[in-house]
N, C-alpha and C. Protein backbone atom coordinates (compact mmCIF):
# COMPACT_ATOMS: atom_id res chain seq x y z
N UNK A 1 122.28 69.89 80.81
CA UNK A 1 121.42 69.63 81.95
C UNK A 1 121.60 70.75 82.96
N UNK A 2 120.51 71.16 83.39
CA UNK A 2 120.27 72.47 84.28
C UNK A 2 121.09 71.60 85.99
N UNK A 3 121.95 72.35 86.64
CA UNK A 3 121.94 71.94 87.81
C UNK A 3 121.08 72.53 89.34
N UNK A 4 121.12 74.03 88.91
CA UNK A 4 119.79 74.55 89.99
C UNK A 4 119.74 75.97 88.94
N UNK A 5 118.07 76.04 89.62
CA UNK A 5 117.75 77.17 89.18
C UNK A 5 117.47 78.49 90.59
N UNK A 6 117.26 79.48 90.45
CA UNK A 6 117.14 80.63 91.59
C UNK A 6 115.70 81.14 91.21
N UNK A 7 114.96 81.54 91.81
CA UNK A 7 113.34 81.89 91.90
C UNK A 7 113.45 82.99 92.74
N UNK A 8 113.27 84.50 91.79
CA UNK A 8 113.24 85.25 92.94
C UNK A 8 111.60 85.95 93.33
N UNK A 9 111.04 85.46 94.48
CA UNK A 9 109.68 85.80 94.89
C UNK A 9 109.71 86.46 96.01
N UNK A 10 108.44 87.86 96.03
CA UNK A 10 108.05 88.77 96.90
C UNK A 10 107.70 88.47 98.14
N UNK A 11 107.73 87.22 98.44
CA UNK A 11 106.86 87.33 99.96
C UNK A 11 107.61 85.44 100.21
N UNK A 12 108.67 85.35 100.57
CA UNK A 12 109.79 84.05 101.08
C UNK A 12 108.45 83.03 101.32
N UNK A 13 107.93 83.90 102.64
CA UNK A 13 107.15 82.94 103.47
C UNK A 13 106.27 82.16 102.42
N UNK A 14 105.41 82.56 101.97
CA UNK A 14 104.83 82.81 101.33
C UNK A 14 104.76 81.68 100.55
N UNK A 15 106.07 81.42 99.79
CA UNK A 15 106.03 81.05 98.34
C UNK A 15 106.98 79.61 99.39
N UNK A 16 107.56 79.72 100.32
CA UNK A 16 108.26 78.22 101.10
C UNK A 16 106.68 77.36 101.20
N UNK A 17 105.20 78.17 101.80
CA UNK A 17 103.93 77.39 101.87
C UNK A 17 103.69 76.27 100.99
N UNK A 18 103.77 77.28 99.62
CA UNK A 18 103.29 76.95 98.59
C UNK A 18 103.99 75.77 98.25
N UNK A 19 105.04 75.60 97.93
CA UNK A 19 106.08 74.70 97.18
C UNK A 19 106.22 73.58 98.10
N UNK A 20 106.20 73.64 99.63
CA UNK A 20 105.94 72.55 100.69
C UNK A 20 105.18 71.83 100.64
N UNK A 21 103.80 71.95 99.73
CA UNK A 21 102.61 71.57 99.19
C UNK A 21 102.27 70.67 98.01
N UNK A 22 102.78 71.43 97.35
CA UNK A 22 103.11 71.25 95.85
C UNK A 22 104.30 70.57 95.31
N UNK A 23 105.34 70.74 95.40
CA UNK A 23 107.05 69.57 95.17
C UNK A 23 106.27 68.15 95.90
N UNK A 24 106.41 67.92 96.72
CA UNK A 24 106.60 66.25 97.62
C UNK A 24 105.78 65.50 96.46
N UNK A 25 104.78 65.90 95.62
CA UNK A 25 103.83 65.28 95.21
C UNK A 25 104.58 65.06 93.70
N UNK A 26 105.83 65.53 93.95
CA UNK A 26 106.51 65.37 92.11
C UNK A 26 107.64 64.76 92.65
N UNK A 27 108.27 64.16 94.61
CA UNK A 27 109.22 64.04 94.11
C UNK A 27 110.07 64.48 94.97
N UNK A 28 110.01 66.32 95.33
CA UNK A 28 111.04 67.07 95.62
C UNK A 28 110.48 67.11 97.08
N UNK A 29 111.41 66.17 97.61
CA UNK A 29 110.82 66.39 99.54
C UNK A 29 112.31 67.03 100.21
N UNK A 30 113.24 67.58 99.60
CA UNK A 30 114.30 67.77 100.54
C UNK A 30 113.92 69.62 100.61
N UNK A 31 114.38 70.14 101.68
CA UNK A 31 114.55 71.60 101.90
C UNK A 31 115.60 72.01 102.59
N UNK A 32 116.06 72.97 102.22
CA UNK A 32 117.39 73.22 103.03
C UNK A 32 117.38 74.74 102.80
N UNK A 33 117.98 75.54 104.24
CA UNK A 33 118.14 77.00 103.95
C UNK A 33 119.35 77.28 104.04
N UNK A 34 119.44 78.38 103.39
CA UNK A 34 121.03 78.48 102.76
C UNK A 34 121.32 80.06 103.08
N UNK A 35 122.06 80.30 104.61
CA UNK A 35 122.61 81.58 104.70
C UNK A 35 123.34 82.65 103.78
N UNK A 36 122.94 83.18 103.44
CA UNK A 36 123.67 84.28 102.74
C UNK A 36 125.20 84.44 103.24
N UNK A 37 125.15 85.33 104.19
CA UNK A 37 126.55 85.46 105.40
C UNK A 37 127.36 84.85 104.78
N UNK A 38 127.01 83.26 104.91
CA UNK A 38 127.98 82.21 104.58
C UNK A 38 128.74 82.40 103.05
N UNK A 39 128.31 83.63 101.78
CA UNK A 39 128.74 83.05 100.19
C UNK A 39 129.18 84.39 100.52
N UNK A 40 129.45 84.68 99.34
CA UNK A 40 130.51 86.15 99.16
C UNK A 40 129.78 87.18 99.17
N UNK A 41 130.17 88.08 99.67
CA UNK A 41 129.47 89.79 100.08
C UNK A 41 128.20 90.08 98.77
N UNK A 42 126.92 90.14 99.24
CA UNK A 42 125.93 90.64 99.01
C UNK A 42 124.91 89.06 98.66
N UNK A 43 125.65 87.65 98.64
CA UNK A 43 125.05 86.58 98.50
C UNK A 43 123.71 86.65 99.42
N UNK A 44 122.76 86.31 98.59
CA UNK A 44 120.89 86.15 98.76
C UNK A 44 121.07 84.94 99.39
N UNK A 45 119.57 85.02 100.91
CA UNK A 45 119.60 84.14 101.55
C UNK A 45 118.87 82.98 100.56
N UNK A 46 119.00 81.64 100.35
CA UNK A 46 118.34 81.04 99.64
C UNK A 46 117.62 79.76 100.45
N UNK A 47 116.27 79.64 100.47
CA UNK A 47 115.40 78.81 100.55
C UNK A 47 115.50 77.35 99.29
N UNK A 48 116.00 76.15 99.76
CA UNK A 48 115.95 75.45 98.72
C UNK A 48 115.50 74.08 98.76
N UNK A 49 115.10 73.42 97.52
CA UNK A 49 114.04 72.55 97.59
C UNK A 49 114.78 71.28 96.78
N UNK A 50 114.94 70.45 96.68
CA UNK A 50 115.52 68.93 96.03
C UNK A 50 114.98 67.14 96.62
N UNK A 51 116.11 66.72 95.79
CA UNK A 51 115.34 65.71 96.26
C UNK A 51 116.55 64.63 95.52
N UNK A 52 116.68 63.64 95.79
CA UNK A 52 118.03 62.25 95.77
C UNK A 52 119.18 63.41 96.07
N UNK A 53 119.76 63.87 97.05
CA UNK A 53 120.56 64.29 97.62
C UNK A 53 120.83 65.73 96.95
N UNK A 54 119.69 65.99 96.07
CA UNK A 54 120.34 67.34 95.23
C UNK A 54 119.81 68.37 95.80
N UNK A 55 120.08 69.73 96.03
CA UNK A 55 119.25 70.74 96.19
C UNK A 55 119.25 71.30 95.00
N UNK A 56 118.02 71.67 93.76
CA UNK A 56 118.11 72.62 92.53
C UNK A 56 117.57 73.74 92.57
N UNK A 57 116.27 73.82 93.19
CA UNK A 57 115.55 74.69 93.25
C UNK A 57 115.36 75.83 94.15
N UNK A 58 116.00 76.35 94.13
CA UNK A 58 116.11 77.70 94.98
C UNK A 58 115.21 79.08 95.37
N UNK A 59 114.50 79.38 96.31
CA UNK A 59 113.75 80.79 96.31
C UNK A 59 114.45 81.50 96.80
N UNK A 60 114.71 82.98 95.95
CA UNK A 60 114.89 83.88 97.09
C UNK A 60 114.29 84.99 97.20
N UNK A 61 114.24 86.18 98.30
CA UNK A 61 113.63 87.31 98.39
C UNK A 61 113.86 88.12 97.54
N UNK A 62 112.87 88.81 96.67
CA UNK A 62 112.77 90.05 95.91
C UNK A 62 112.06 90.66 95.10
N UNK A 63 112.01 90.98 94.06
CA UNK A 63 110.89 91.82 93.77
C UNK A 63 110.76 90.39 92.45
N UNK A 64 109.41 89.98 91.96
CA UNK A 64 109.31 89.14 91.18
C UNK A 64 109.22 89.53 89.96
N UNK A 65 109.49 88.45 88.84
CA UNK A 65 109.41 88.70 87.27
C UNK A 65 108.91 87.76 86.74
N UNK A 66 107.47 87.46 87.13
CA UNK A 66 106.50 86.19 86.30
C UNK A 66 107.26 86.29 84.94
N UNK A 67 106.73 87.19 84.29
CA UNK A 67 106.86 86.87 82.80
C UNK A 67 108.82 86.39 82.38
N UNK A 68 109.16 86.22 83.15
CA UNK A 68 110.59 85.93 82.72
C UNK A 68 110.79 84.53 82.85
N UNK A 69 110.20 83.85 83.89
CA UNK A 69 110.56 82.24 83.92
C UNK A 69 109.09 81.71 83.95
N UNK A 70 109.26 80.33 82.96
CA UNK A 70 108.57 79.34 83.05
C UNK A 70 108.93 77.99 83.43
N UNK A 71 108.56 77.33 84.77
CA UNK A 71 108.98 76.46 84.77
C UNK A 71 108.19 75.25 84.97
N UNK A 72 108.59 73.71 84.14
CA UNK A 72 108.38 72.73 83.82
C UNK A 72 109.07 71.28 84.39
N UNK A 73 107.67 71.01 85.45
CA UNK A 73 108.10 70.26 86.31
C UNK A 73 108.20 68.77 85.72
N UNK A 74 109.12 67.66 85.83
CA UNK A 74 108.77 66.33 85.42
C UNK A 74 107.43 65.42 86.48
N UNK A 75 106.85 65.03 85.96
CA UNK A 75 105.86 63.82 86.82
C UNK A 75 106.08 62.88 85.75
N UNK A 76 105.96 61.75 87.09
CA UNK A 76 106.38 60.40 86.40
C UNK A 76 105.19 59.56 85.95
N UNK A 77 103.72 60.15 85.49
CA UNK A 77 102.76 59.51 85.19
C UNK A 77 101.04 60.34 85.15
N UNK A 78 100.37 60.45 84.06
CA UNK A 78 99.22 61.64 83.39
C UNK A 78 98.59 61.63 85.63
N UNK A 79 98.31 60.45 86.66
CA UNK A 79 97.80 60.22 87.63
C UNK A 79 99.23 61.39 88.71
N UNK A 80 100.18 62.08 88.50
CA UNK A 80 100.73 62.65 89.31
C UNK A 80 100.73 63.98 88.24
N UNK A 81 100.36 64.39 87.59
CA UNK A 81 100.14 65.64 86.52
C UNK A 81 98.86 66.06 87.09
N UNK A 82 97.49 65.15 87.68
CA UNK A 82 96.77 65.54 87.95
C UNK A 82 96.93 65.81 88.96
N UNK A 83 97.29 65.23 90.02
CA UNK A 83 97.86 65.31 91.41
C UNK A 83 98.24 66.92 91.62
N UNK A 84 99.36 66.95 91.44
CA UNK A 84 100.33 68.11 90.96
C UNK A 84 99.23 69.10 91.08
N UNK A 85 98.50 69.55 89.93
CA UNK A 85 97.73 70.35 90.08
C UNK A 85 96.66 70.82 90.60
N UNK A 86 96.18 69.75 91.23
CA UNK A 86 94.81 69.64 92.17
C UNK A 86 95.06 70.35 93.07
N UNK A 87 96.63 69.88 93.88
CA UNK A 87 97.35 70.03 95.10
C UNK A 87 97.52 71.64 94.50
N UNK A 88 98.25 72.31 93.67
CA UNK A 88 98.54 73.38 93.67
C UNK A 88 97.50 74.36 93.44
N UNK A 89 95.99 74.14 92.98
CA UNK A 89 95.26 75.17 92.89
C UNK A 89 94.38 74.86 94.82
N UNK A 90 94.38 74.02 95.32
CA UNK A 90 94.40 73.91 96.42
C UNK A 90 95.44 74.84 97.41
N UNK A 91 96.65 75.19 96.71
CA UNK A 91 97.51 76.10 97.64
C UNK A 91 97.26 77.21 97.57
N UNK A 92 96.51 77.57 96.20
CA UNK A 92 96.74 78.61 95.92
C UNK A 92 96.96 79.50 94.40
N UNK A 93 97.38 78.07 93.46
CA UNK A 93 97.60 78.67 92.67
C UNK A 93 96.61 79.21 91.61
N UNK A 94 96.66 79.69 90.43
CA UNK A 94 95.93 79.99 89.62
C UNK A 94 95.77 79.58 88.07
N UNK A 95 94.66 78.72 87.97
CA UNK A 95 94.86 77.77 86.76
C UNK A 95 95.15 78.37 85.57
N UNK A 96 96.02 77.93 84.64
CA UNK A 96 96.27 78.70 83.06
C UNK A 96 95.76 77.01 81.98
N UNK A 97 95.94 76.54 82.36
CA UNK A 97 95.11 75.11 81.61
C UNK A 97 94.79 73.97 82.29
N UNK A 98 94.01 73.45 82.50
CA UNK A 98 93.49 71.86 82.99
C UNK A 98 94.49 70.79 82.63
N UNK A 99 95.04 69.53 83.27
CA UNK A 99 95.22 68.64 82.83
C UNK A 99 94.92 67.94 81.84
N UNK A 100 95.60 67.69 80.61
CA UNK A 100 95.10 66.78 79.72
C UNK A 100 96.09 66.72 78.37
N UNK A 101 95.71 66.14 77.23
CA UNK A 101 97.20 66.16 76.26
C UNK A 101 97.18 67.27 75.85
N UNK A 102 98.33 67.78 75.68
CA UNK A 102 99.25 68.83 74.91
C UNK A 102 99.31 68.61 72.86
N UNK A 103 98.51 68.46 72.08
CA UNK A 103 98.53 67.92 71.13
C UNK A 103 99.19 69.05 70.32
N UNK A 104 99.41 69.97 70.67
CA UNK A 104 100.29 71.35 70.00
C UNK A 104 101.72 71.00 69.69
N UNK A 105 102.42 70.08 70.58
CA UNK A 105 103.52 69.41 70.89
C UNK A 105 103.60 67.99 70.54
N UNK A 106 102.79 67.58 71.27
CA UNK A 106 102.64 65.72 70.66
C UNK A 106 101.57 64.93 71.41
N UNK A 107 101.06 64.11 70.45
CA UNK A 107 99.73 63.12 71.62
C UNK A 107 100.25 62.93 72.74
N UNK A 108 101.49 62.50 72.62
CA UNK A 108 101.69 61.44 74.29
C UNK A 108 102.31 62.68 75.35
N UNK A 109 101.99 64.07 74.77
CA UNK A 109 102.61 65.29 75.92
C UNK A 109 101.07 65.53 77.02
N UNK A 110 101.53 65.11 78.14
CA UNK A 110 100.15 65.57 79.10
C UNK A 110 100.82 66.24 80.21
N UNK A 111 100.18 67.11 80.51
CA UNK A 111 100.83 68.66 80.98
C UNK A 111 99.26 69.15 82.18
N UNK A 112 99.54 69.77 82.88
CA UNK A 112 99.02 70.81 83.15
C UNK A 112 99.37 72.12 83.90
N UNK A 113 99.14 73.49 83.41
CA UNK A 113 99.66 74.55 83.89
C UNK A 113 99.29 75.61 84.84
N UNK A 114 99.71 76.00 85.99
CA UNK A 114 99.19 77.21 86.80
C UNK A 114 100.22 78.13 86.82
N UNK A 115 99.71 79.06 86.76
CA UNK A 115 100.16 79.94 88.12
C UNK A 115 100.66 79.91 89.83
N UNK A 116 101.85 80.25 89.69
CA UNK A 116 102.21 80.18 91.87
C UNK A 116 101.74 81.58 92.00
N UNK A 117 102.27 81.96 93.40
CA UNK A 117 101.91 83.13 94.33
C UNK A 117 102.10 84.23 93.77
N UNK A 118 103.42 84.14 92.62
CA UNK A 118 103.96 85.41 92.31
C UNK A 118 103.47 85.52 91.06
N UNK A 119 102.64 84.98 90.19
CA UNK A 119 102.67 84.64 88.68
C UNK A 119 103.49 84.10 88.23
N UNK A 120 104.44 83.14 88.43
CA UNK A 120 105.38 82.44 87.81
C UNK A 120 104.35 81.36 86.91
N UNK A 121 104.74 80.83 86.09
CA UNK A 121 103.91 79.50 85.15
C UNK A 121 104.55 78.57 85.54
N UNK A 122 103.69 78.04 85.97
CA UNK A 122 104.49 76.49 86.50
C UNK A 122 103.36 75.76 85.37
N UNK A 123 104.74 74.61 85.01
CA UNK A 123 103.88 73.16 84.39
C UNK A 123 104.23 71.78 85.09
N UNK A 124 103.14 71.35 84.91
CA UNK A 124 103.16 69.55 85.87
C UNK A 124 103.67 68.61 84.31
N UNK A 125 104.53 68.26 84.03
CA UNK A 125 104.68 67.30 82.92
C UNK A 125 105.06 66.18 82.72
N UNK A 126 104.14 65.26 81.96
CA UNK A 126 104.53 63.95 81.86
C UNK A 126 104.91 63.41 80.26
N UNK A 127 105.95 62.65 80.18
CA UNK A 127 105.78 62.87 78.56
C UNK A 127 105.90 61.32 78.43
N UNK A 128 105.43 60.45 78.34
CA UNK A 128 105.20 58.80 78.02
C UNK A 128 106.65 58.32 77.46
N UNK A 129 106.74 58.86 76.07
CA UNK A 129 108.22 58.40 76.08
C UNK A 129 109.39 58.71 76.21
N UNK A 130 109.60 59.50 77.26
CA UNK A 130 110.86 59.53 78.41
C UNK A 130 110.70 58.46 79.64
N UNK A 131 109.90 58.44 79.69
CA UNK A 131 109.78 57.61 80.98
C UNK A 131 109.90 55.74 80.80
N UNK A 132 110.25 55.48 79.23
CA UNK A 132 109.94 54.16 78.41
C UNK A 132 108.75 53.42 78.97
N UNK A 133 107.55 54.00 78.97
CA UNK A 133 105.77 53.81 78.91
C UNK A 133 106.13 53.97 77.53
């Protein structure tokens, strides 16, 4: 199990908009900023995003690498997959597939994928039986 991940994007401001927008609607309403100063010599300031007391998701400033991370968000139902994405091409993002099943993977996979600010791939995912639906 992943405990946080680091996101490094070109423009902080930018990409804090976006995700302020986009997370609450999966879930992730906590934010917290995280001084550099404070970790060991050359530690990145980190922007971070969680939610039941966790912080995982981390942005920080720098030069970006879409093609290196894909990431795959949980939603707890196909009605917050759509959500998810409505809300995010509303921020901004840029659609790579519509909501609907994933049959490449399995009937009960319903997904949908964009693009954020930087080209990162984000996916909205719901998968029926994880959730025991």
């Amino acid at each position: 199990m992943l405990d946080h991940i680091f996101l490094t994007v070109g423009d902080t401001a930018r990409s804090i908009a976006f995700y302020e927008k986009v997370l609450p609607i999966l879930g992730i309403t906590s934010r917290h900023d995280y001084d550099g100063k404070d970790g060991p010599p050359g530690h990145a300031d980190l922007k971070g995003f969680g939610a039941d007391g966790r912080m995982f998701f981390w942005l920080r400033q720098g030069t970006a690498a879409p093609g290196a991370v894909h990431l795959g968000f949980v939603a707890d139902s196909e009605a917050m997959v759509d959500a998810a994405c409505a809300q995010a091409l509303a921020a901004g993002a840029t659609a790579i597939h519509a909501p609907g099943p994933q049959h490449h993977y399995d009937p009960r996979y319903y997904a949908a994928q964009v693009m954020d600010p930087d080209g990162y791939s984000l996916e909205f995912v719901y998968k029926s039986w994880q959730h025991g639906k």
